[in-house]
Protein backbone atom coordinates (compact mmCIF):
# COMPACT_ATOMS: atom_id res chain seq x y z
CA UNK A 1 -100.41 -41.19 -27.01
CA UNK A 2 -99.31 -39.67 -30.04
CA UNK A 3 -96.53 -38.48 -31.37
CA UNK A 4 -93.15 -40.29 -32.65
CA UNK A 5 -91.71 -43.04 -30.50
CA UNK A 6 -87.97 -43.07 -30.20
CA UNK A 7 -85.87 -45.41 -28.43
CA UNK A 8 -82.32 -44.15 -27.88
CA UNK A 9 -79.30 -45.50 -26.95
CA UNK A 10 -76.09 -44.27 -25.57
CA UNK A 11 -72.95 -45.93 -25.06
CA UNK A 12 -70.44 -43.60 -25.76
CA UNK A 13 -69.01 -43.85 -21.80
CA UNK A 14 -69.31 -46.57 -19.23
CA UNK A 15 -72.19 -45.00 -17.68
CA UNK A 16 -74.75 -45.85 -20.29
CA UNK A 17 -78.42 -45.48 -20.73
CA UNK A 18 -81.26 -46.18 -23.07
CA UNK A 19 -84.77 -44.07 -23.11
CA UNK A 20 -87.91 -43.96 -24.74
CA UNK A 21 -90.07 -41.29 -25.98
CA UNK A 22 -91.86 -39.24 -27.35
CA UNK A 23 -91.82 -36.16 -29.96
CA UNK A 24 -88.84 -33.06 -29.81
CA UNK A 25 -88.53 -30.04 -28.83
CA UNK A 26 -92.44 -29.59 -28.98
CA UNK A 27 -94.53 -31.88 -26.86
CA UNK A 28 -91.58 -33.99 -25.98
CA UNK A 29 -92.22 -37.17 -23.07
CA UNK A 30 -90.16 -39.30 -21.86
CA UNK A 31 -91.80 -42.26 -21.41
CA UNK A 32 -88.49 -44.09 -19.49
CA UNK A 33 -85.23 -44.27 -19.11
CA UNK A 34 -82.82 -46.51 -17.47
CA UNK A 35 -78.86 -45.58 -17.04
CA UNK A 36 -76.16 -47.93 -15.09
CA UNK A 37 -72.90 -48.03 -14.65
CA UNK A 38 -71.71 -51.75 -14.81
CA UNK A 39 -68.49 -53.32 -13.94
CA UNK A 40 -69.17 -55.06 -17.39
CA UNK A 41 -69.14 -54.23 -21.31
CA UNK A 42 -72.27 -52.36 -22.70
CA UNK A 43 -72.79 -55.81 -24.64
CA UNK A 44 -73.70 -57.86 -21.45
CA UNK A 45 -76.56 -55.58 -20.28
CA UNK A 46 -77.81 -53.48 -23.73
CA UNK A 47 -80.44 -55.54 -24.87
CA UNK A 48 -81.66 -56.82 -21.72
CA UNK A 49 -82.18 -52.83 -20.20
CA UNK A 50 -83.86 -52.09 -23.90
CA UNK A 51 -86.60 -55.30 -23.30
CA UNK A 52 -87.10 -54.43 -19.84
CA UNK A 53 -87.47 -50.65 -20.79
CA UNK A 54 -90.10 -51.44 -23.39
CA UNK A 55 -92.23 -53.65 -21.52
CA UNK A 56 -92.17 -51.31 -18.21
CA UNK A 57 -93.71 -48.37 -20.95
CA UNK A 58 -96.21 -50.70 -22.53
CA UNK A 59 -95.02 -50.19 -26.00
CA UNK A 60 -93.82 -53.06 -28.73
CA UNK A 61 -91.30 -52.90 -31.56
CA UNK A 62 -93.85 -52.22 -33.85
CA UNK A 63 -94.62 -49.22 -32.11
CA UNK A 64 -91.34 -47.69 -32.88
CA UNK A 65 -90.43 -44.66 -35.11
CA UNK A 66 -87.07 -44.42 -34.68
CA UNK A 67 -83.89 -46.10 -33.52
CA UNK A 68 -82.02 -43.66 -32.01
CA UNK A 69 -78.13 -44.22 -31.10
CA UNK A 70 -74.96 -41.86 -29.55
CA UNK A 71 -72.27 -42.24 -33.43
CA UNK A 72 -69.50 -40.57 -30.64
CA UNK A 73 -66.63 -39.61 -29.97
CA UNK A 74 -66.43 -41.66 -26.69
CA UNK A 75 -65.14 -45.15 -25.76
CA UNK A 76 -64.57 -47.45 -28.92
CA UNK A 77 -65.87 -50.19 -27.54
CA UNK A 78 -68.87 -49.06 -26.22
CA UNK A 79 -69.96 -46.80 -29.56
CA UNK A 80 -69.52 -50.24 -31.38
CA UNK A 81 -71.30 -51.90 -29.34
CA UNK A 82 -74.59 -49.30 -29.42
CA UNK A 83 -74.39 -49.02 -32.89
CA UNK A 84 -74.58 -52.50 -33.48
CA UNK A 85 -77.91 -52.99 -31.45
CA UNK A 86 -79.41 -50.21 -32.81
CA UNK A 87 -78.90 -50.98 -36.68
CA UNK A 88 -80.13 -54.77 -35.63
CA UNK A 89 -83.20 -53.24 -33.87
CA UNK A 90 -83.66 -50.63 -36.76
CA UNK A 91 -83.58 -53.41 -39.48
CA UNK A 92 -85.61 -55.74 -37.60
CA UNK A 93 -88.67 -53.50 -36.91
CA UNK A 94 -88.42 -51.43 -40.22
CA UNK A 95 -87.85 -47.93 -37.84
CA UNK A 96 -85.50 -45.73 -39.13
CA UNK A 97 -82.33 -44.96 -37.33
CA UNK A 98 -81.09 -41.62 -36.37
CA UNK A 99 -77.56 -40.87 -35.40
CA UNK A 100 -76.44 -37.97 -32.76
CA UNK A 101 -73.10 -37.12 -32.13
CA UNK A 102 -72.37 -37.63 -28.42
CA UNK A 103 -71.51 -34.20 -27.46
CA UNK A 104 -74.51 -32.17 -29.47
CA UNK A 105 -76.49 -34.43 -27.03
CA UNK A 106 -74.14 -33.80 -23.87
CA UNK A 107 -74.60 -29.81 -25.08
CA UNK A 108 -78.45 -30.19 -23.96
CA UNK A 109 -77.66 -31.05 -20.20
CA UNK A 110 -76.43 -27.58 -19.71
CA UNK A 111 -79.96 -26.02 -20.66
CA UNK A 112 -80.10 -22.99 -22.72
CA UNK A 113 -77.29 -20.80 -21.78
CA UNK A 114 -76.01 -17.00 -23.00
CA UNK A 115 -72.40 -18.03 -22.60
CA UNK A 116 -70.39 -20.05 -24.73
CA UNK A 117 -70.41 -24.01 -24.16
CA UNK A 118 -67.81 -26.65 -24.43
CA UNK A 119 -68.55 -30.19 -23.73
CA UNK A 120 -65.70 -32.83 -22.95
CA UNK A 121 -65.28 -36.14 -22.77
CA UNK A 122 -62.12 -37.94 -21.50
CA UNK A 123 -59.90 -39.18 -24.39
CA UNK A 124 -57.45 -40.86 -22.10
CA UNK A 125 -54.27 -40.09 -22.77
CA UNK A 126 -53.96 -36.74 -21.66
CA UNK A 127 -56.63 -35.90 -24.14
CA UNK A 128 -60.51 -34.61 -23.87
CA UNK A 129 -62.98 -34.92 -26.95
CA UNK A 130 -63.95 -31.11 -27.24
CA UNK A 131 -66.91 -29.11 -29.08
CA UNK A 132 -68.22 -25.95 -28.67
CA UNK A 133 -71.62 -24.87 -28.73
CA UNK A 134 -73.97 -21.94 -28.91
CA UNK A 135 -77.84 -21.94 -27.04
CA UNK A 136 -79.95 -21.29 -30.50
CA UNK A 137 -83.31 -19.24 -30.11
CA UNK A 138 -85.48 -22.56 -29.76
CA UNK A 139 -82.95 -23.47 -27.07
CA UNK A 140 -81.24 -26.20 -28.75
CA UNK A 141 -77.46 -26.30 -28.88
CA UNK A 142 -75.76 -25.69 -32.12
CA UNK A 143 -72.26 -26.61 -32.62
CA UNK A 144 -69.60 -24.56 -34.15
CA UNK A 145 -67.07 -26.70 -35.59
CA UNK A 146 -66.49 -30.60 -35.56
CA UNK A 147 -65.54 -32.53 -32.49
CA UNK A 148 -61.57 -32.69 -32.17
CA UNK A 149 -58.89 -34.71 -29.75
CA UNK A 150 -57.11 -32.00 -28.15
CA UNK A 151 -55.06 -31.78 -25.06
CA UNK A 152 -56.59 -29.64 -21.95
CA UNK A 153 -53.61 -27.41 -22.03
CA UNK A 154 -54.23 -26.66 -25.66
CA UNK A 155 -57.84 -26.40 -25.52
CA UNK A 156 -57.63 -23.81 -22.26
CA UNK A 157 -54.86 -21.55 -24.56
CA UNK A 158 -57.43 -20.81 -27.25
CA UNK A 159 -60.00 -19.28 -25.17
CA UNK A 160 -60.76 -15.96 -25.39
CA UNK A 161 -64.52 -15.54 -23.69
CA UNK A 162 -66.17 -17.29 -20.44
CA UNK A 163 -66.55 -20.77 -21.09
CA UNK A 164 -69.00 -22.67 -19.67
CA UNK A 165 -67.77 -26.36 -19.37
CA UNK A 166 -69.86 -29.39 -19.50
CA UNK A 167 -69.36 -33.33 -19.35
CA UNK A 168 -67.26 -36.08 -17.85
CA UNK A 169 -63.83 -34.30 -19.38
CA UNK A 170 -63.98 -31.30 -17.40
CA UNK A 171 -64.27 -33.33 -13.90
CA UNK A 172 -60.98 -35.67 -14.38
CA UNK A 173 -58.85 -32.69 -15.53
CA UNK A 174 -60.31 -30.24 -12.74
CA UNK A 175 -56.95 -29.24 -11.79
CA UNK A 176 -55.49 -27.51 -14.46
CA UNK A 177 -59.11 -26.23 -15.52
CA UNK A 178 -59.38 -23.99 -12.24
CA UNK A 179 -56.61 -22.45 -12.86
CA UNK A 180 -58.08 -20.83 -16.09
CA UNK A 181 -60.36 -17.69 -15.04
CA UNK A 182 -62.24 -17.87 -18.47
CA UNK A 183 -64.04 -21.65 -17.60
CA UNK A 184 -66.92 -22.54 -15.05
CA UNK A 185 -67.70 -26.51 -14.74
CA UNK A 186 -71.28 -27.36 -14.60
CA UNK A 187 -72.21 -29.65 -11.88
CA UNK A 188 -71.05 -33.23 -12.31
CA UNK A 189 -74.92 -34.13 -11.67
CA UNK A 190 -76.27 -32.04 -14.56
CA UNK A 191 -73.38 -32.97 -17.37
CA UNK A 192 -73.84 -36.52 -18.13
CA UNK A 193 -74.33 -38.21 -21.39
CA UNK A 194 -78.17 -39.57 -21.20
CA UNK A 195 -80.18 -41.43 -23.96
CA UNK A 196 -82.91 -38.90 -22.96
CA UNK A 197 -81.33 -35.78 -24.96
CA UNK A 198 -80.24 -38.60 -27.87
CA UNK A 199 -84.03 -39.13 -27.96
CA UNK A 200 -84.89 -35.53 -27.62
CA UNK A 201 -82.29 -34.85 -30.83
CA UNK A 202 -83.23 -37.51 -32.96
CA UNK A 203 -87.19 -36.77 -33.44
CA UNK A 204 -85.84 -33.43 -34.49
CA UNK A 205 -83.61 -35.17 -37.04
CA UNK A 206 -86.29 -37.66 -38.53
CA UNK A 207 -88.89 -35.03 -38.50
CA UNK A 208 -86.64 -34.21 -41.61
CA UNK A 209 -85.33 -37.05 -42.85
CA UNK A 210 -82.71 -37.06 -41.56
CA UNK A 211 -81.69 -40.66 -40.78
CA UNK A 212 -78.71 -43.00 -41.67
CA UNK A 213 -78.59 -45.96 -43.65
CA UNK A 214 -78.07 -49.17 -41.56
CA UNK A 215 -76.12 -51.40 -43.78
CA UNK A 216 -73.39 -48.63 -43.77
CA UNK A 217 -73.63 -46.29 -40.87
CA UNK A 218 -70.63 -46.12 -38.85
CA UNK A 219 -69.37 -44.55 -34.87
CA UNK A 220 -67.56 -41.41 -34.98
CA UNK A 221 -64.22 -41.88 -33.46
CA UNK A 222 -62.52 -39.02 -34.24
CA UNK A 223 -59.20 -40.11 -33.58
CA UNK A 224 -58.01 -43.51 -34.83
CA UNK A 225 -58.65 -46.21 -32.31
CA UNK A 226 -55.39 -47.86 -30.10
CA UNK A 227 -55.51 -51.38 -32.62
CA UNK A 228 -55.44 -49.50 -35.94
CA UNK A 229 -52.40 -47.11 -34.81
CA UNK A 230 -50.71 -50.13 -33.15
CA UNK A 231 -51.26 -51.89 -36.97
CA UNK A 232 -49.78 -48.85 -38.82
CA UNK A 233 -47.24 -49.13 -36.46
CA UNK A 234 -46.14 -52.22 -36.92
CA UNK A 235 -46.41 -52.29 -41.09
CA UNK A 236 -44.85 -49.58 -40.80
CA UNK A 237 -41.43 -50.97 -38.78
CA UNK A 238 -41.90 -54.05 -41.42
CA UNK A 239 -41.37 -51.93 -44.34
């Protein structure tokens, strides 16, 4: 089958998934695509889904294009973890890797949509990661201004159109997200992070070049994570 191979990785939440496939928006296939939910890290169970993934499809590590991997915001942990494997796996079959922020992929489980989208993420600590997003004419999402930490209160107080919401974030702070007459949820079922849309996004991306450099490509966190504010902290109360 033609076409370029991508396999894509997402870690960015405890329910992670990897996926192969093929092409973008034109011809795309997904070839296969396995998500759990384990009691463990990412770390235990990453490499071990991506071997068994490759040899259910029939396809090698030469055969790969493209190292696709979720850069965040999501759990620290877990978008270490990913992007770990996936610069290993890029620099040990010579594939490029592509990086896709977590929520532009998130954005494609809503389908193409008139209304305005926002996709969330749980932050802990009273906080969702937030985007919003526009359906472009080829159906894609486009995002119109970077991912931020924001409170749900906040976030609901600054819109001024009907929102559709979409992700993990908008389920854990249902209740004070009903109350705003602007917002719809999406079904839980339909907004989950999936390697498939990575995949989907990333052909896109290296059908243009544009791909990340391995030796310095890094997760975006957006805000600082817990370990480096305690250490500020604490240099701080030293000083």
């Amino acid at each position: 089958m033609d076409g370029l191979l991508i396999l894509a990785i997402e870690t960015a939440t405890g329910c992670g998934s990897v996926s192969l496939s093929r092409e973008g928006l034109e011809g795309f296939h997904l070839l296969a695509e396995c998500t759990t939910q384990p009691d463990i890290t990412h770390s235990r169970r990453l490499l071990g889904s991506v071997e068994w993934l490759m040899q259910g499809a029939g396809v090698t590590w030469n055969d790969l294009d493209g190292v696709a991997v979720s850069t965040g915001p999501g759990s620290f942990t877990g978008l270490r973890i990913g992007m770990a494997a996936a610069k290993a796996i890029s620099m040990a079959t010579a594939s490029s890797l592509i990086g896709i922020p977590t929520l532009d992929a998130l954005a494609c489980s809503a389908g193409a949509r008139k209304r305005l989208l926002c996709c969330l993420l749980d932050a802990r600590k009273q906080q969702v990661y937030a985007a919003f997003y526009r359906t472009a004419a080829n159906g894609l999402p486009v995002r119109l201004r970077d991912p931020s930490a924001v409170s749900p209160q906040n976030l609901l107080q600054g819109i001024e159109e009907p929102v559709l919401l979409v992700g993990p974030g908008a389920r854990v702070y249902r209740d004070c997200i009903d109350d705003c007459q602007q917002t719809e949820i999406l079904q839980d079922y339909l907004g989950l992070p999936r390697a498939m849309y990575i995949g989907l996004l990333a052909a896109e991306k290296l059908k243009k070049g544009d791909v990340l450099d391995p030796l310095t490509a890094a997760p975006m966190y957006v805000r600082a994570p817990e370990a480096e504010v305690n250490l500020k902290r604490k240099q701080l109360l030293q000083t």
